[in-house]
N, C-alpha and C. Protein backbone atom coordinates (compact mmCIF):
# COMPACT_ATOMS: atom_id res chain seq x y z
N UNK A 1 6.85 9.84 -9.41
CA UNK A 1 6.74 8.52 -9.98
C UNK A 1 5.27 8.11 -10.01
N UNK A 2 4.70 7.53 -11.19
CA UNK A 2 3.82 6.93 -11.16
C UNK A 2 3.32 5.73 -10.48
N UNK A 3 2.08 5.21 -9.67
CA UNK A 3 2.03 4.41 -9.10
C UNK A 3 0.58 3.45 -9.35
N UNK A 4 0.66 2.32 -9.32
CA UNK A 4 -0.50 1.40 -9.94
C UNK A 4 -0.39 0.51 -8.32
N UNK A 5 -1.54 0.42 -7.90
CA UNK A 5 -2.16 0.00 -6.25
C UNK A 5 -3.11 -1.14 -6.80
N UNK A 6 -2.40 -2.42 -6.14
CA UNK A 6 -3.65 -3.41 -6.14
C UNK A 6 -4.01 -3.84 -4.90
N UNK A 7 -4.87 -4.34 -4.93
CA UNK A 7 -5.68 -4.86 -3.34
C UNK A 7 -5.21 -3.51 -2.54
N UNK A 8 -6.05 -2.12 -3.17
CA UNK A 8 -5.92 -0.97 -2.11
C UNK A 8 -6.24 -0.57 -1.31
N UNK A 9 -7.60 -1.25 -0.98
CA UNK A 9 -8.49 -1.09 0.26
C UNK A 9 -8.42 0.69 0.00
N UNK A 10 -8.82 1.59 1.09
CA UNK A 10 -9.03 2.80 0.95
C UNK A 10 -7.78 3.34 0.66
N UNK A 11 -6.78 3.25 0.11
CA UNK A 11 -6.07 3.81 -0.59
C UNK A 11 -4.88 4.50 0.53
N UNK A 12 -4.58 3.92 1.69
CA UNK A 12 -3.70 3.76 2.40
C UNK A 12 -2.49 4.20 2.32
N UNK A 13 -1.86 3.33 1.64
CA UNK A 13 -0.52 3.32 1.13
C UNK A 13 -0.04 4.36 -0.02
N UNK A 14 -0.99 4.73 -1.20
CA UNK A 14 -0.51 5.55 -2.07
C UNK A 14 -0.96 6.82 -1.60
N UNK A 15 -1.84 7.21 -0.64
CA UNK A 15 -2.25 8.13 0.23
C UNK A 15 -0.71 8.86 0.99
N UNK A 16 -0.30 7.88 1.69
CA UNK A 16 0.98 8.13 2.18
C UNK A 16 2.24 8.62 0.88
N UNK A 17 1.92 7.45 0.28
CA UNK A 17 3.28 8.29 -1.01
C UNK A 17 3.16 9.49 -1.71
N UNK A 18 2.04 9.93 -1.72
CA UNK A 18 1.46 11.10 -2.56
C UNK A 18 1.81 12.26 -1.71
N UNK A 19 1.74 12.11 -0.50
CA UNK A 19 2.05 13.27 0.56
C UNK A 19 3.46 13.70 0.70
N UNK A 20 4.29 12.78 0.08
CA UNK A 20 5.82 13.10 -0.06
C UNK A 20 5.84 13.49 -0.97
N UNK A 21 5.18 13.93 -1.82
CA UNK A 21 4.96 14.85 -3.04
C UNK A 21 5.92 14.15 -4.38
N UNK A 22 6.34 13.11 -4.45
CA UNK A 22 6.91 12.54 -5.25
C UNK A 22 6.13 11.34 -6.19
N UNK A 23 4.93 11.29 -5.52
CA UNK A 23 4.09 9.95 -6.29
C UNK A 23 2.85 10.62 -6.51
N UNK A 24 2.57 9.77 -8.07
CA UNK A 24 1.03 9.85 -8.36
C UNK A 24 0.17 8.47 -8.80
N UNK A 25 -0.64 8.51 -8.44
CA UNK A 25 -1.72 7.23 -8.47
C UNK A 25 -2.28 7.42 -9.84
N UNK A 26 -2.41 6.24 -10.54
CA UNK A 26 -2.37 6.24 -12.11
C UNK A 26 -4.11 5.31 -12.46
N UNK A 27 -4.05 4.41 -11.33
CA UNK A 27 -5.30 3.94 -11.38
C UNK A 27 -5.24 2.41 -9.37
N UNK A 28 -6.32 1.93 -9.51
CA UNK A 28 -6.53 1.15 -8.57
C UNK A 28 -7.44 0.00 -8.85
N UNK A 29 -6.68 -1.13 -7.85
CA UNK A 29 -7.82 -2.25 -8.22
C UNK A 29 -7.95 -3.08 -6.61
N UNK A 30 -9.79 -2.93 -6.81
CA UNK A 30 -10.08 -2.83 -5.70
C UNK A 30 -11.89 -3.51 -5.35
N UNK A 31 -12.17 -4.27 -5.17
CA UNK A 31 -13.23 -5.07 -5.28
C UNK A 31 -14.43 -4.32 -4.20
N UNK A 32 -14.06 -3.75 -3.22
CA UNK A 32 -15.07 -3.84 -1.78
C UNK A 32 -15.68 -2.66 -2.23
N UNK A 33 -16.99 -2.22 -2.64
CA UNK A 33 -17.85 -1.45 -2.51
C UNK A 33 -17.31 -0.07 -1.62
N UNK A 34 -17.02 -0.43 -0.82
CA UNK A 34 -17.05 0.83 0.47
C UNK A 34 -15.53 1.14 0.13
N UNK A 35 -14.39 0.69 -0.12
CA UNK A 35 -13.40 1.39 -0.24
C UNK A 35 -13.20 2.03 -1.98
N UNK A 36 -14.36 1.41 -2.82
CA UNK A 36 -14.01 2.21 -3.95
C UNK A 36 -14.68 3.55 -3.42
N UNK A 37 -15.84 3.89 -2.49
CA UNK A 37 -15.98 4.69 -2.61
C UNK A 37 -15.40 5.81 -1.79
N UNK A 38 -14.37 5.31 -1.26
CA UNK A 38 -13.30 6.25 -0.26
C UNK A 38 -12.24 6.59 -1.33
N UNK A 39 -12.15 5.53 -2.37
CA UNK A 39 -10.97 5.98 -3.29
C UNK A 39 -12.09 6.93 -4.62
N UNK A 40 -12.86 6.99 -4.74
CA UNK A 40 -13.53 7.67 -5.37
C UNK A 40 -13.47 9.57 -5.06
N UNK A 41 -13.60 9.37 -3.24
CA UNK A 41 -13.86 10.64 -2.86
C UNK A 41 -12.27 10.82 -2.95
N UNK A 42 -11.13 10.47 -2.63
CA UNK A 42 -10.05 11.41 -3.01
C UNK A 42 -9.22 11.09 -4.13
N UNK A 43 -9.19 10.37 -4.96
CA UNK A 43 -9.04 10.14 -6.14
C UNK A 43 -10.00 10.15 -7.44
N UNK A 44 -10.84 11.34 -7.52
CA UNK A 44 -11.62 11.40 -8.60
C UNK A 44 -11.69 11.25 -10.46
N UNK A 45 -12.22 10.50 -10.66
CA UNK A 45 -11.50 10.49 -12.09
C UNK A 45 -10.48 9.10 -12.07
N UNK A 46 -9.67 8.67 -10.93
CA UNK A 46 -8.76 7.73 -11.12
C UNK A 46 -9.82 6.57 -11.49
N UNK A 47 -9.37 5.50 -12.68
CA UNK A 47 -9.83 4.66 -12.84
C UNK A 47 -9.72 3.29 -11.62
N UNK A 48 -10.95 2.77 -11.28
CA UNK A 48 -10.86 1.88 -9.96
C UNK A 48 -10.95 0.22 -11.06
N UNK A 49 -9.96 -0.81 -11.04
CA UNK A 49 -10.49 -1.82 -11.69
C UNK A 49 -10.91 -2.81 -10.62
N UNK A 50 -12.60 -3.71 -10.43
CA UNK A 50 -13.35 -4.36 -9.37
C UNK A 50 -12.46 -5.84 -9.53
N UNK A 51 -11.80 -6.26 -10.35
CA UNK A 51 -11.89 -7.69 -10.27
C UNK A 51 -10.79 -7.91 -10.96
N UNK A 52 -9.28 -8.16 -10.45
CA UNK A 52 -8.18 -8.65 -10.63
C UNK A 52 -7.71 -9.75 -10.74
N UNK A 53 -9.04 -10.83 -11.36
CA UNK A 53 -8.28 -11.69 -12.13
C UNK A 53 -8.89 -11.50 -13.83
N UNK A 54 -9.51 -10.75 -13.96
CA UNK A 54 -9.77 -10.59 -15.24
C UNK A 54 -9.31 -9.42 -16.06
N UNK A 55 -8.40 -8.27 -15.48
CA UNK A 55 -7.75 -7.72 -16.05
C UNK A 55 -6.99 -8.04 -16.67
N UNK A 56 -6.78 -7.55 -18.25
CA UNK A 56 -5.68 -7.35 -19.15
C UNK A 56 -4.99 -6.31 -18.75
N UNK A 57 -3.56 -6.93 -18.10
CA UNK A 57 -2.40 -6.39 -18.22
C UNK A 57 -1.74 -5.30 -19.46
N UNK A 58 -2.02 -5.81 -20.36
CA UNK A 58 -1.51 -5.37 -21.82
C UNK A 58 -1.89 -3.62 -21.85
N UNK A 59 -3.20 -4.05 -21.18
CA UNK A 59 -4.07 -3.05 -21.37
C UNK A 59 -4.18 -1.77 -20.96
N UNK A 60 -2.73 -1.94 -20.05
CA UNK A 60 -3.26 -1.15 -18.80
C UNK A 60 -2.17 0.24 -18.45
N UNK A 61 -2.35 1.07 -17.98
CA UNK A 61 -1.13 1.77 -17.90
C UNK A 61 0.01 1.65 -17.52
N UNK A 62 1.13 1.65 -17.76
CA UNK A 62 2.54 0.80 -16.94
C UNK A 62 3.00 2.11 -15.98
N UNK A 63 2.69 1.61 -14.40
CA UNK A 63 3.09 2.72 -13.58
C UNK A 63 4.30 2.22 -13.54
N UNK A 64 5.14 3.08 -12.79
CA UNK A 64 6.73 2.91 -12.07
C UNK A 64 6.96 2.16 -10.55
N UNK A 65 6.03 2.34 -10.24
CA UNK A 65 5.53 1.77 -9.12
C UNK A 65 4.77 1.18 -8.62
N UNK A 66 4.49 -0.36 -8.53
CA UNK A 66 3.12 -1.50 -7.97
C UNK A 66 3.34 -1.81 -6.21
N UNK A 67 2.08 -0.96 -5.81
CA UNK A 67 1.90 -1.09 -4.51
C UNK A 67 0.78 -2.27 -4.13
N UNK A 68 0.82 -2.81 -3.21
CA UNK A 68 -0.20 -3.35 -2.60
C UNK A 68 0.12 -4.72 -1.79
N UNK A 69 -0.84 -5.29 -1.12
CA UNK A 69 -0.40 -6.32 -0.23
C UNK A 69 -1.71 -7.33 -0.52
N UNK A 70 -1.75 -8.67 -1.06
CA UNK A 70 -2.38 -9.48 -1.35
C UNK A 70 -3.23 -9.66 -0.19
N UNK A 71 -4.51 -10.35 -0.30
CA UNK A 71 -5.50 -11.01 1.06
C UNK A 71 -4.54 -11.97 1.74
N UNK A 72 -4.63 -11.53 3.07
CA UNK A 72 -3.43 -13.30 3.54
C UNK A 72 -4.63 -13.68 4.85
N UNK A 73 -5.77 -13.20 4.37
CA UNK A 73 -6.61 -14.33 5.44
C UNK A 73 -6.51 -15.91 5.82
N UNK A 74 -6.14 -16.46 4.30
CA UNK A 74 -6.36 -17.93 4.16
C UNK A 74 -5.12 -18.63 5.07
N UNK A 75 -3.97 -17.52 4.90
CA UNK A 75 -3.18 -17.41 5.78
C UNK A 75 -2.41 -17.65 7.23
N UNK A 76 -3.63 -16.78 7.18
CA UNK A 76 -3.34 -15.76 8.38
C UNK A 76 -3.81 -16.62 9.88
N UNK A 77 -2.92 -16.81 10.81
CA UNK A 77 -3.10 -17.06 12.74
C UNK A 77 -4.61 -16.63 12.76
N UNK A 78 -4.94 -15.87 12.52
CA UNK A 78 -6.30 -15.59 12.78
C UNK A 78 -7.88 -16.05 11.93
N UNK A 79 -6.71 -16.50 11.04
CA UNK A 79 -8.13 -16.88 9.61
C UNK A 79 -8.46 -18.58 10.00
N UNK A 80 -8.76 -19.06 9.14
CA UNK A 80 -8.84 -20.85 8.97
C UNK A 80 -7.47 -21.62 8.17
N UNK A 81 -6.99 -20.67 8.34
CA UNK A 81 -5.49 -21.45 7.87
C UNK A 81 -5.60 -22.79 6.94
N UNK A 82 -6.19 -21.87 5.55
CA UNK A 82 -6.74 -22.83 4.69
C UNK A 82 -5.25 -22.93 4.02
N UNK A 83 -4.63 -21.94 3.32
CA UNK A 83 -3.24 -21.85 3.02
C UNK A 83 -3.64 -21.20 1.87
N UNK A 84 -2.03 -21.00 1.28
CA UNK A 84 -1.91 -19.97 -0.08
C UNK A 84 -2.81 -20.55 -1.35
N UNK A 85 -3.34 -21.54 -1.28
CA UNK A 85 -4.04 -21.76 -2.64
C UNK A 85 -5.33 -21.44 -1.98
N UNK A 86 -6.01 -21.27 -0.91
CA UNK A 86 -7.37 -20.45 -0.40
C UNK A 86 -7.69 -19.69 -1.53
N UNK A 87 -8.94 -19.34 -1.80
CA UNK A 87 -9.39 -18.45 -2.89
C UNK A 87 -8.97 -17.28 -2.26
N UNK A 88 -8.94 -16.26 -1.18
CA UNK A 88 -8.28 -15.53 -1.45
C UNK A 88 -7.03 -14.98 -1.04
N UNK A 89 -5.89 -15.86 -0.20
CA UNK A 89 -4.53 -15.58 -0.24
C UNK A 89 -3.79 -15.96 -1.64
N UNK A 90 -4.67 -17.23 -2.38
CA UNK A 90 -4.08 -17.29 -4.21
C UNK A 90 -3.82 -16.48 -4.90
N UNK A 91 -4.76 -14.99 -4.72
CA UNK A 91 -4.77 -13.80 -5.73
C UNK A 91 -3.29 -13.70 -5.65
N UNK A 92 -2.28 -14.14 -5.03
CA UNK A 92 -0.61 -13.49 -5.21
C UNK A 92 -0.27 -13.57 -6.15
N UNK A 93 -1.09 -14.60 -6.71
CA UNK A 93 -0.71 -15.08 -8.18
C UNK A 93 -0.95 -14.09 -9.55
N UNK A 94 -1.60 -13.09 -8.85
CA UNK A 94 -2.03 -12.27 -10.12
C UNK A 94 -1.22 -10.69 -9.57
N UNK A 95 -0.74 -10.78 -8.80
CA UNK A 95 -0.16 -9.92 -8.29
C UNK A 95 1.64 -10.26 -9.12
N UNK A 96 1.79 -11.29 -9.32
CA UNK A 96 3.18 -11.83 -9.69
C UNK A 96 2.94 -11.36 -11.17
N UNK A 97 1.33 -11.64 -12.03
CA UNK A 97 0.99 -11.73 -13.18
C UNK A 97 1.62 -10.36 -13.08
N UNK A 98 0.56 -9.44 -12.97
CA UNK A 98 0.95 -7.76 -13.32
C UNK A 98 2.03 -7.45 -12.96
N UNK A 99 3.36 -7.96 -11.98
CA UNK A 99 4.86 -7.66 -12.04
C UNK A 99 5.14 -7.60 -13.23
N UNK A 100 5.06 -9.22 -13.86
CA UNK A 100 5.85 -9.50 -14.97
C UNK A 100 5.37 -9.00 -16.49
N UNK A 101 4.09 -8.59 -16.54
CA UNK A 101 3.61 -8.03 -17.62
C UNK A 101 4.37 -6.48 -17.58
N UNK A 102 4.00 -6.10 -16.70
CA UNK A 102 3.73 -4.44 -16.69
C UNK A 102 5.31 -3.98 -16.48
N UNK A 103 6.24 -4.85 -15.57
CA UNK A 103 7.61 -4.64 -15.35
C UNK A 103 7.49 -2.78 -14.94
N UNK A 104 7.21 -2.90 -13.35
CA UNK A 104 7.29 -1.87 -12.74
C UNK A 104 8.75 -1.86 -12.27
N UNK A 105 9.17 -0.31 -11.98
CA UNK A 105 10.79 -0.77 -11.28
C UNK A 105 10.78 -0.68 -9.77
N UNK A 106 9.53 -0.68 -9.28
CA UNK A 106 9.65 -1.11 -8.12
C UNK A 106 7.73 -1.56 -7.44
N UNK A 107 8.00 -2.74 -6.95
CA UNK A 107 6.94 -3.30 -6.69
C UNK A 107 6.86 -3.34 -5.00
């Protein structure tokens, strides 16, 4: 199955699915300098997109599978418990966007 990873940080999670030999990583979106370049070294060639609120959906490849786990700093016991509209626990919102565009069958 094909798989589309947002907020991947070093590539964690599709790292793990790929090793069950049933998943492939189609592309990633991923802002932090240092983990594009961890997804660079084992995903070569995969397209990395920096900034997920300006992606076109339309645009984009429709994986079978949307992995990833939004920022929940703003969140988070440990953060400033600014809440979900914080600039960055909000991104969920674009995480909901690319569900409903791309209609993966499993998110």
């Amino acid at each position: 199955m094909t798989v589309g990873s947002l907020f991947s940080g070093i590539g964690g999670i599709e790292l793990g699915l790929e090793r069950t030999g049933g998943f492939r990583t189609i592309w990633f979106v991923e802002r932090e300098p240092y983990c594009q370049e961890v997804i660079r070294k084992h995903w070569p060639g995969i397209p990395i997109y920096s900034d997920i609120t300006r992606i076109d959906w339309n645009n984009v490849e429709r994986p079978e599978v949307l992995t990833g786990g939004f920022p929940c700093q703003d969140i988070s016991n440990a953060g400033k418990r600014v809440g979900i509209t914080g600039t960055r626990s909000s991104l969920w919102k674009e995480y909901l966007t690319a569900i409903r565009i791309l209609r993966p069958k499993y998110a």
